[in-house]
N, C-alpha and C. Protein backbone atom coordinates (compact mmCIF):
# COMPACT_ATOMS: atom_id res chain seq x y z
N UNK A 1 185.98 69.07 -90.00
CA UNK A 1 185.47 69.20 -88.65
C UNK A 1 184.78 70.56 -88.52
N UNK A 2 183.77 70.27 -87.84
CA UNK A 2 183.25 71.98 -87.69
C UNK A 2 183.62 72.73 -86.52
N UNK A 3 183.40 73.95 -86.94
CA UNK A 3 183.84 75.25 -85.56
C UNK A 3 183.33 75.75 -85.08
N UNK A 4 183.80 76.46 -84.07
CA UNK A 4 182.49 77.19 -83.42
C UNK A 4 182.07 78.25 -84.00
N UNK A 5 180.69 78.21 -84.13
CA UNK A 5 180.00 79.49 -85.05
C UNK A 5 179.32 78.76 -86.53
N UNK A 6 180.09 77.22 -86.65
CA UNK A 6 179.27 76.78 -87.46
C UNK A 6 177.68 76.03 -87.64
N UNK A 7 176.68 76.26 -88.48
CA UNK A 7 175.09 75.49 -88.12
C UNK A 7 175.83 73.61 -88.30
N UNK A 8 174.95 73.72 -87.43
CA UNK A 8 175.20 72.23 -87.12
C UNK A 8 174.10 71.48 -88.26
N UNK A 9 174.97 70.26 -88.82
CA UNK A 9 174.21 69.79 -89.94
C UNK A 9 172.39 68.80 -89.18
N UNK A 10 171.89 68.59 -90.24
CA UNK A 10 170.53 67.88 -89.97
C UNK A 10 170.97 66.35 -89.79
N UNK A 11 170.62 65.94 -89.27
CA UNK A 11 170.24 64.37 -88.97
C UNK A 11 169.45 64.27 -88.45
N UNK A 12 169.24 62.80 -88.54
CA UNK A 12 168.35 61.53 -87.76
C UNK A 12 168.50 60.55 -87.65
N UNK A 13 168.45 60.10 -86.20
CA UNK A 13 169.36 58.94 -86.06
C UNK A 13 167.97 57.56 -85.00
N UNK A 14 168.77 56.66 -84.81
CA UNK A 14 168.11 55.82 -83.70
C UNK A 14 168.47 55.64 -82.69
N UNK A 15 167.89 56.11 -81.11
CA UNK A 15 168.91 56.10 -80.36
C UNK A 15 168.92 53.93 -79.67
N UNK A 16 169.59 53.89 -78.66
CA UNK A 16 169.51 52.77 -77.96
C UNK A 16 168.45 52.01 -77.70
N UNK A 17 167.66 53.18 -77.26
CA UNK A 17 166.26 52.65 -76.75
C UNK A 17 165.14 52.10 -78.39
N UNK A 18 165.62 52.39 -79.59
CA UNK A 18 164.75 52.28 -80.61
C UNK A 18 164.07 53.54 -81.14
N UNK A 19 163.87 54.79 -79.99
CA UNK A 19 163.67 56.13 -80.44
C UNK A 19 164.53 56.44 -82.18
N UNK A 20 163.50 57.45 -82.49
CA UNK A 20 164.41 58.74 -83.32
C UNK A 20 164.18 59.66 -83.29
N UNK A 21 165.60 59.90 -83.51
CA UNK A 21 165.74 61.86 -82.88
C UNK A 21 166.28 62.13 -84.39
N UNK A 22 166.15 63.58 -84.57
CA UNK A 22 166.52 64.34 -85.31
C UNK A 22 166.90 65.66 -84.75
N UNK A 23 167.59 66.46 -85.65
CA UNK A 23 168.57 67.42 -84.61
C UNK A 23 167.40 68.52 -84.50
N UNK A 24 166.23 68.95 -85.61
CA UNK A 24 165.36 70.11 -84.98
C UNK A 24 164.80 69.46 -83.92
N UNK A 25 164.26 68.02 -83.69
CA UNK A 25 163.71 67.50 -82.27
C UNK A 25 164.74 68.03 -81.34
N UNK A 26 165.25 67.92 -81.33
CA UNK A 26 166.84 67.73 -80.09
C UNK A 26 166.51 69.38 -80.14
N UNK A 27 166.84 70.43 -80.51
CA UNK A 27 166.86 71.75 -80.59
C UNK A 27 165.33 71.99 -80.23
N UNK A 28 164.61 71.56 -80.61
CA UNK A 28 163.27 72.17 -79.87
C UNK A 28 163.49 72.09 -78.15
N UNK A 29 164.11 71.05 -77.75
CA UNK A 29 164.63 70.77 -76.26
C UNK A 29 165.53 71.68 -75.28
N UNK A 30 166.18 72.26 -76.53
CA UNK A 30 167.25 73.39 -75.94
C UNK A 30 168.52 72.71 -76.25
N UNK A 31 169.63 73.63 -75.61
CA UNK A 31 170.83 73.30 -75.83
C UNK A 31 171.41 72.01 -75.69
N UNK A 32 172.53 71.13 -76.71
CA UNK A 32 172.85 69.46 -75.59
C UNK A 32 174.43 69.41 -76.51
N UNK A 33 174.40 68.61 -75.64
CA UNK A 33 175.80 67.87 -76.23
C UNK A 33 176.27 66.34 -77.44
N UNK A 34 176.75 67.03 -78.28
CA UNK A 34 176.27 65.68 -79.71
C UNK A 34 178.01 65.34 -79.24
N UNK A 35 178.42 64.30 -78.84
CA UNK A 35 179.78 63.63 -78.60
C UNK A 35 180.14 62.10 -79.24
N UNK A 36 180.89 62.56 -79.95
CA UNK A 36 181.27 61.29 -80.91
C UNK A 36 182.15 60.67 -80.32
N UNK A 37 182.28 59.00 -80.39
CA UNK A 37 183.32 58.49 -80.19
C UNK A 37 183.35 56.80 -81.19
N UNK A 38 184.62 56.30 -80.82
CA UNK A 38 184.80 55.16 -81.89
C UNK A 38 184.23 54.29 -81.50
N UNK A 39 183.74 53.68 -80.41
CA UNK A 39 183.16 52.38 -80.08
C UNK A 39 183.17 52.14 -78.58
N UNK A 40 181.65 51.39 -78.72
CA UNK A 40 181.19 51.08 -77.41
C UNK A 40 182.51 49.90 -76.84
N UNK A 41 182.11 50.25 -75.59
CA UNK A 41 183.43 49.16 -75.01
C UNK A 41 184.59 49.03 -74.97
N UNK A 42 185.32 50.20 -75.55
CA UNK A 42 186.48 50.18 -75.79
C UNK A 42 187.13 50.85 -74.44
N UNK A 43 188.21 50.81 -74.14
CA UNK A 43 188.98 51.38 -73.15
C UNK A 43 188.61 52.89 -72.26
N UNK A 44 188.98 53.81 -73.50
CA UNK A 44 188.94 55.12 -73.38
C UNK A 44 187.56 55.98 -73.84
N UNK A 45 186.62 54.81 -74.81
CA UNK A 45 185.06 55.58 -75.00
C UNK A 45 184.70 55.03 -73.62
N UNK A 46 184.91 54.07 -72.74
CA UNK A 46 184.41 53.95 -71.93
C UNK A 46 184.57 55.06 -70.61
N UNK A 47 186.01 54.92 -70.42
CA UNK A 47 186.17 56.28 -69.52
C UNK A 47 185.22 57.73 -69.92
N UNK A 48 184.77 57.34 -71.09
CA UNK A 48 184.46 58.65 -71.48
C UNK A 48 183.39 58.79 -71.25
N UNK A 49 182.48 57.90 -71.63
CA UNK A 49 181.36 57.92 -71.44
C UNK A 49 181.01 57.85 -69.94
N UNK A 50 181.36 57.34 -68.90
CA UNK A 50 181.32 57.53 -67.70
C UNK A 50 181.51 58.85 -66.91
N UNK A 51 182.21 59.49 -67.77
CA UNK A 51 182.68 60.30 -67.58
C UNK A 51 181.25 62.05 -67.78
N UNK A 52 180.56 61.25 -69.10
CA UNK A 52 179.93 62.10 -69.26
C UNK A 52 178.18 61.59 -68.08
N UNK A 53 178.20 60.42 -68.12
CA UNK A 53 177.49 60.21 -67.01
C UNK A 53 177.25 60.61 -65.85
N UNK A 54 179.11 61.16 -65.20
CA UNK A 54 178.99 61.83 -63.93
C UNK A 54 178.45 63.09 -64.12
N UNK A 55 179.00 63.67 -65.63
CA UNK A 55 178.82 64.83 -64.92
C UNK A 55 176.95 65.15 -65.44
N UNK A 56 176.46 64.21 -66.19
CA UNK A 56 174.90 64.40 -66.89
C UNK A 56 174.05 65.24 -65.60
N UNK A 57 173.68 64.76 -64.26
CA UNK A 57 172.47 65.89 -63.38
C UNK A 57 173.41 67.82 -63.59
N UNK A 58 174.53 67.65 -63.36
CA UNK A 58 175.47 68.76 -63.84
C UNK A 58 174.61 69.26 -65.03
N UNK A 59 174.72 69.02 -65.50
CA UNK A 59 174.48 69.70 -67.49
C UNK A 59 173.29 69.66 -67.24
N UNK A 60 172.30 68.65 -67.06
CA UNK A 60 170.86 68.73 -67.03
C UNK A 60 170.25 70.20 -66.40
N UNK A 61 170.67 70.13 -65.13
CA UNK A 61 170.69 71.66 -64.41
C UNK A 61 170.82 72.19 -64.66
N UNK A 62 172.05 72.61 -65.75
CA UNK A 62 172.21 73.56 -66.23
C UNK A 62 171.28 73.85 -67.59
N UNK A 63 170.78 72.71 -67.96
CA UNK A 63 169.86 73.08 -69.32
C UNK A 63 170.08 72.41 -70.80
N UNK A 64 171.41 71.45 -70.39
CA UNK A 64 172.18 70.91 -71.40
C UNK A 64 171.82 69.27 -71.30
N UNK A 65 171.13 68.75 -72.52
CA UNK A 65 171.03 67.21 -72.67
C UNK A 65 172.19 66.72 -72.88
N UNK A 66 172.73 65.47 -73.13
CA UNK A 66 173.61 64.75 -73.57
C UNK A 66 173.24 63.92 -74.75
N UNK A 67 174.12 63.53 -75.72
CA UNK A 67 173.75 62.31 -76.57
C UNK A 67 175.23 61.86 -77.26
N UNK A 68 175.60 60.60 -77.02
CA UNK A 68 176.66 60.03 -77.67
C UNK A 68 176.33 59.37 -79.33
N UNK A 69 177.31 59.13 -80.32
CA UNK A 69 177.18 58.96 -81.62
C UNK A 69 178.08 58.17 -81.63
N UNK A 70 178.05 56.97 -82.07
CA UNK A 70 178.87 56.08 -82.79
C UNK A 70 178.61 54.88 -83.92
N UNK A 71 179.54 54.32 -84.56
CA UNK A 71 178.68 53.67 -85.88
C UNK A 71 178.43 52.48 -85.34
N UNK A 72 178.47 51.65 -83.90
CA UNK A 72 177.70 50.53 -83.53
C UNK A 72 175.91 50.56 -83.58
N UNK A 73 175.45 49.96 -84.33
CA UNK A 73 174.56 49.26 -83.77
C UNK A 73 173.76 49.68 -82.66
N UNK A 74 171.56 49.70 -82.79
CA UNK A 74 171.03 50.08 -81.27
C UNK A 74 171.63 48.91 -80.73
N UNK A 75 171.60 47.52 -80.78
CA UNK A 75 171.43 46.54 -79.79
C UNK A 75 173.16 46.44 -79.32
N UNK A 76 174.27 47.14 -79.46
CA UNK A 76 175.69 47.20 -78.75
C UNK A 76 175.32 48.25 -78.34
N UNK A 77 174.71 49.63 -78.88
CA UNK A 77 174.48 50.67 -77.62
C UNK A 77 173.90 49.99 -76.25
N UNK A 78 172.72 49.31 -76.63
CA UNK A 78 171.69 49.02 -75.46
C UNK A 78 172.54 48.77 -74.35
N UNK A 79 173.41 47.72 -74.65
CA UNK A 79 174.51 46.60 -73.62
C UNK A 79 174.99 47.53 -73.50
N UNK A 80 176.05 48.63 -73.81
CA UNK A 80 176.86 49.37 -73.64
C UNK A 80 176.44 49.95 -72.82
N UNK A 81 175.43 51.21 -72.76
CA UNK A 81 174.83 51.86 -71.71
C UNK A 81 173.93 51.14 -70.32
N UNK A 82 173.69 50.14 -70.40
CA UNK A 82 173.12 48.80 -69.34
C UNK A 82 174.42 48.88 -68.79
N UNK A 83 175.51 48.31 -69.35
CA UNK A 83 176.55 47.57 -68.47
C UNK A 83 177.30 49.22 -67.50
N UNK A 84 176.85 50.17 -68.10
CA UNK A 84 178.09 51.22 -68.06
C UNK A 84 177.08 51.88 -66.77
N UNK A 85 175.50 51.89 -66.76
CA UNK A 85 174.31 52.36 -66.33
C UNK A 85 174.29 53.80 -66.80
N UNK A 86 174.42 54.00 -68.08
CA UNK A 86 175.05 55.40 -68.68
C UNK A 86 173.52 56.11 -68.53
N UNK A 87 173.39 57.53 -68.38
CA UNK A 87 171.94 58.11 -68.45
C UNK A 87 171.54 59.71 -68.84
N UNK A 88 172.24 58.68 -70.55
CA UNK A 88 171.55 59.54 -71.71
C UNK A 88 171.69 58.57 -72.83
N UNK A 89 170.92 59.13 -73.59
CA UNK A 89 171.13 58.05 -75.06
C UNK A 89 172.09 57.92 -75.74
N UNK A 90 172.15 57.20 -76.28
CA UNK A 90 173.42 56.70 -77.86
C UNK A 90 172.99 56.55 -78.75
N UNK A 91 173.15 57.17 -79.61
CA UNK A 91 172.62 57.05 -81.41
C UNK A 91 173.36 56.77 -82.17
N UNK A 92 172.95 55.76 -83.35
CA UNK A 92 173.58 54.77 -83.91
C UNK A 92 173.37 55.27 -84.98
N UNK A 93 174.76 55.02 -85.94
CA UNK A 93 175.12 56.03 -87.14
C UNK A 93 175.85 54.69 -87.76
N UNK A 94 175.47 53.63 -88.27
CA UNK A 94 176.29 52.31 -88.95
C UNK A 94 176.85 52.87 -90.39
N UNK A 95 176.30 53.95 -91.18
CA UNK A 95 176.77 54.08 -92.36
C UNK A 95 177.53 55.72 -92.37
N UNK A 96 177.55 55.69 -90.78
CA UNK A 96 178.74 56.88 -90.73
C UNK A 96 178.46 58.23 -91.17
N UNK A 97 176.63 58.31 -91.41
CA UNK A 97 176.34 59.65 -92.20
C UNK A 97 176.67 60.83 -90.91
N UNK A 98 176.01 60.56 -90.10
CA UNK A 98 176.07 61.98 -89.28
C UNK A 98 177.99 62.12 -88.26
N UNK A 99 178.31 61.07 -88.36
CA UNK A 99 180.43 61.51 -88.43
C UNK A 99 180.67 62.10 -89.13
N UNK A 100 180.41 62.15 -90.86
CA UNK A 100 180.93 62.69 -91.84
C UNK A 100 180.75 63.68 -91.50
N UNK A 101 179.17 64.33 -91.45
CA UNK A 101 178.28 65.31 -91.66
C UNK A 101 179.28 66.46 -90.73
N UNK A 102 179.46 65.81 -89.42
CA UNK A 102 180.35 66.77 -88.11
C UNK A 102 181.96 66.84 -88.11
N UNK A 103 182.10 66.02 -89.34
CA UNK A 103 184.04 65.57 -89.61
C UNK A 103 184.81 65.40 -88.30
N UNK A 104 183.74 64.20 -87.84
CA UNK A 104 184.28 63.13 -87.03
C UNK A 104 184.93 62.37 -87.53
N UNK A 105 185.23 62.12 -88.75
CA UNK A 105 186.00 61.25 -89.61
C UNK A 105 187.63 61.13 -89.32
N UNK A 106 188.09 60.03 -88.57
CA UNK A 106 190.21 59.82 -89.19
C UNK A 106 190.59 60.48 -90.38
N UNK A 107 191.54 60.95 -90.31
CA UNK A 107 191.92 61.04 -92.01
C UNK A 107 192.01 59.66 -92.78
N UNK A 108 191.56 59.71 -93.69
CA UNK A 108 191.29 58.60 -94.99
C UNK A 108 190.24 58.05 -94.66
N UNK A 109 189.25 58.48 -93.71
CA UNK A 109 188.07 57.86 -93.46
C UNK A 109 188.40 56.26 -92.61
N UNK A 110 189.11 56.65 -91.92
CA UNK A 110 189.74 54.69 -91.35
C UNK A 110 189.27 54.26 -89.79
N UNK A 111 188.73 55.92 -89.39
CA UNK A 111 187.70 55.66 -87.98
C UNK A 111 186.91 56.84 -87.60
N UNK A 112 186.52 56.88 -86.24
CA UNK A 112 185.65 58.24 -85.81
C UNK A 112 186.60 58.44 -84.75
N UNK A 113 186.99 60.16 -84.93
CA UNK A 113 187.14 61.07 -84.15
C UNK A 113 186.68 61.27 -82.73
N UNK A 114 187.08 61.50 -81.57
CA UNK A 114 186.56 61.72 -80.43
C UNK A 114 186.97 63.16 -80.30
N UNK A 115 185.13 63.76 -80.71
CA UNK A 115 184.78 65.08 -81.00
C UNK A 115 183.15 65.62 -79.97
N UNK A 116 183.89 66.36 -79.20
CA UNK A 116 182.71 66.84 -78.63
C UNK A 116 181.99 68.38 -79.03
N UNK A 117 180.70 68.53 -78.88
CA UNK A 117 180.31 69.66 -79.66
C UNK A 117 179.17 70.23 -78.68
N UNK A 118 179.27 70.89 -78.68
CA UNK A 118 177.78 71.67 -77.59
C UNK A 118 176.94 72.78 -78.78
N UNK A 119 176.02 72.52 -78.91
CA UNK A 119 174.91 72.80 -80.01
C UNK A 119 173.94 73.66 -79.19
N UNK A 120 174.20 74.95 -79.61
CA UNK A 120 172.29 76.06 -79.11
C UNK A 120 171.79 75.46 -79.37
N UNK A 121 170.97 76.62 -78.72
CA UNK A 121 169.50 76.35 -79.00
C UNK A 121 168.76 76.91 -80.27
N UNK A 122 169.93 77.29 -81.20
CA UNK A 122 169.76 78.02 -82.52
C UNK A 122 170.47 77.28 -83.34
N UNK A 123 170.75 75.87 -82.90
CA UNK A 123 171.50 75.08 -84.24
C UNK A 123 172.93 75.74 -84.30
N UNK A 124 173.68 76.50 -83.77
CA UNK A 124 174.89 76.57 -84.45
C UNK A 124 176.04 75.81 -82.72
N UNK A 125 177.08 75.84 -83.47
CA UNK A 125 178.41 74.80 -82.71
C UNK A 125 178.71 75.95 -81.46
N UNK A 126 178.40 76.37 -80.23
CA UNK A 126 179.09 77.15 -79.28
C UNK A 126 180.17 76.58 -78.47
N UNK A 127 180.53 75.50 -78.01
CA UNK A 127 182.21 75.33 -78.24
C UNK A 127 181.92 73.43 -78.56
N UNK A 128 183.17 73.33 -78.74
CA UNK A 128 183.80 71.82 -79.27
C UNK A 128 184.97 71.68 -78.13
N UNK A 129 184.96 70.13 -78.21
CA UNK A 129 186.69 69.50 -78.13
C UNK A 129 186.89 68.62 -78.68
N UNK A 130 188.37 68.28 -78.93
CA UNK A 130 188.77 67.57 -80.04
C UNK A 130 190.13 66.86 -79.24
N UNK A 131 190.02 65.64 -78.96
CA UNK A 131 190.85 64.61 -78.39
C UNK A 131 190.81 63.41 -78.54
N UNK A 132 191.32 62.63 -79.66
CA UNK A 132 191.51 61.50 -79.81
C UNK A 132 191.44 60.31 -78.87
N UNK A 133 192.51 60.71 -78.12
CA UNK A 133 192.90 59.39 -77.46
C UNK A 133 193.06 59.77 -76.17
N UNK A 134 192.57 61.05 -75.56
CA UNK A 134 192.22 61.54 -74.34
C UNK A 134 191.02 62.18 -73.74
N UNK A 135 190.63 61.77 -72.53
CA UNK A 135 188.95 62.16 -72.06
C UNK A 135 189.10 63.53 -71.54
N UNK A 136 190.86 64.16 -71.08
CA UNK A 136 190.98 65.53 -70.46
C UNK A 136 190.25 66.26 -70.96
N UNK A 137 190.68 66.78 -72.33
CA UNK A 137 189.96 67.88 -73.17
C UNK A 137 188.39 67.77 -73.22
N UNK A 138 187.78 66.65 -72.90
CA UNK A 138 186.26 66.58 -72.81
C UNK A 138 185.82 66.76 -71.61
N UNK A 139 186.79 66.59 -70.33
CA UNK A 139 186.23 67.13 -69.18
C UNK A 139 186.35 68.66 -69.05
N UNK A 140 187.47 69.02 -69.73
CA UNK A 140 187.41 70.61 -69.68
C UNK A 140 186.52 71.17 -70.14
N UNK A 141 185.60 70.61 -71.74
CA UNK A 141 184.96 71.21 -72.54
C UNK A 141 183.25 70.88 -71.85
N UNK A 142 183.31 69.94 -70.71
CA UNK A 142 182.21 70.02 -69.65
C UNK A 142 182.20 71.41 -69.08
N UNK A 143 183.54 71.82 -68.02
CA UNK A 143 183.83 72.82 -67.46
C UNK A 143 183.22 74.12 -67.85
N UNK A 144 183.62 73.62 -69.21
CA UNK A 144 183.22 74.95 -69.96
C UNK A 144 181.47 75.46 -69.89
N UNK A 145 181.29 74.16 -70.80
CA UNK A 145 179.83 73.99 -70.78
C UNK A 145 179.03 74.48 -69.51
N UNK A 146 179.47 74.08 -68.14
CA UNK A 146 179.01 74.16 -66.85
C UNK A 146 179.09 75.79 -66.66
N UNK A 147 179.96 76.23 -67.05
CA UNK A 147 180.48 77.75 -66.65
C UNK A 147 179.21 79.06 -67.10
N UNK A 148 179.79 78.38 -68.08
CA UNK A 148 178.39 79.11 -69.32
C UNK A 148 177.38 79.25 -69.26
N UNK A 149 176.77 78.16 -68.14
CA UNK A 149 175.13 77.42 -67.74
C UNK A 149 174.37 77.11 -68.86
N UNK A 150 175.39 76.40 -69.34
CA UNK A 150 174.58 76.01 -70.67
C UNK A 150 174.92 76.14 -72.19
């Protein structure tokens, strides 16, 4: 898993919409939020993701994009963010490169981590949270984000 102070690795991904982003695109934009979770539709990515929905004009204001990561599929993002009316993208990682890359990884590799990360505008990690099976620690690590302005 990475820390804060670490460069955040390169990718490129596809988001929902069929876009691709790559992380110097995303960084030319300024600061955002790369937030991993295990799957669309599930219980608690859902709280979560709603979660990051409320607070998205929040972060925007402040200067901070959003983007969720998980190994579904664009066309289960698409539905996912439709049904949820989520408003930021989801990027689809099916062969799990950019989880590894952020050690979003379970131990033994058996799922993805619910890992949030807030990324400068210089590529490196300025804070994270790390909560499995709870959305608290990701609303705090909003808080944070919000505090900071960015």
């Amino acid at each position: 898993m990475l820390n804060v102070g670490d460069r955040a690795p390169a990718f490129e991904a596809h988001t929902d919409s069929g876009d691709t982003v790559s992380l110097d695109g995303l960084l030319a934009e300024g600061p955002f939020v790369l937030y991993f979770y295990p799957a669309d539709f599930t219980p608690v990515c859902t709280k979560e993701a709603c979660m990051f929905r409320d607070a998205h004009p929040r972060l925007v204001q402040a200067g901070v994009r959003v983007y969720g990561v998980s190994p579904q599929g664009t066309s289960s993002h698409a539905a996912f963010r439709e049904k949820h009316d989520l408003n930021f993208p989801l990027l689809a990682d099916p062969d799990k490169q950019i989880v590894k890359a952020y050690g979003a990884t379970l131990p033994l590799g058996l799922g993805v981590r619910r890992v949030s990360y807030l990324i400068g505008r210089d590529g490196v990690i300025a804070d994270r949270a790390v909560a499995d099976l709870r959305v608290g620690p990701h609303e705090a690590f909003v808080d944070r984000v919000l505090a900071r302005g960015g």
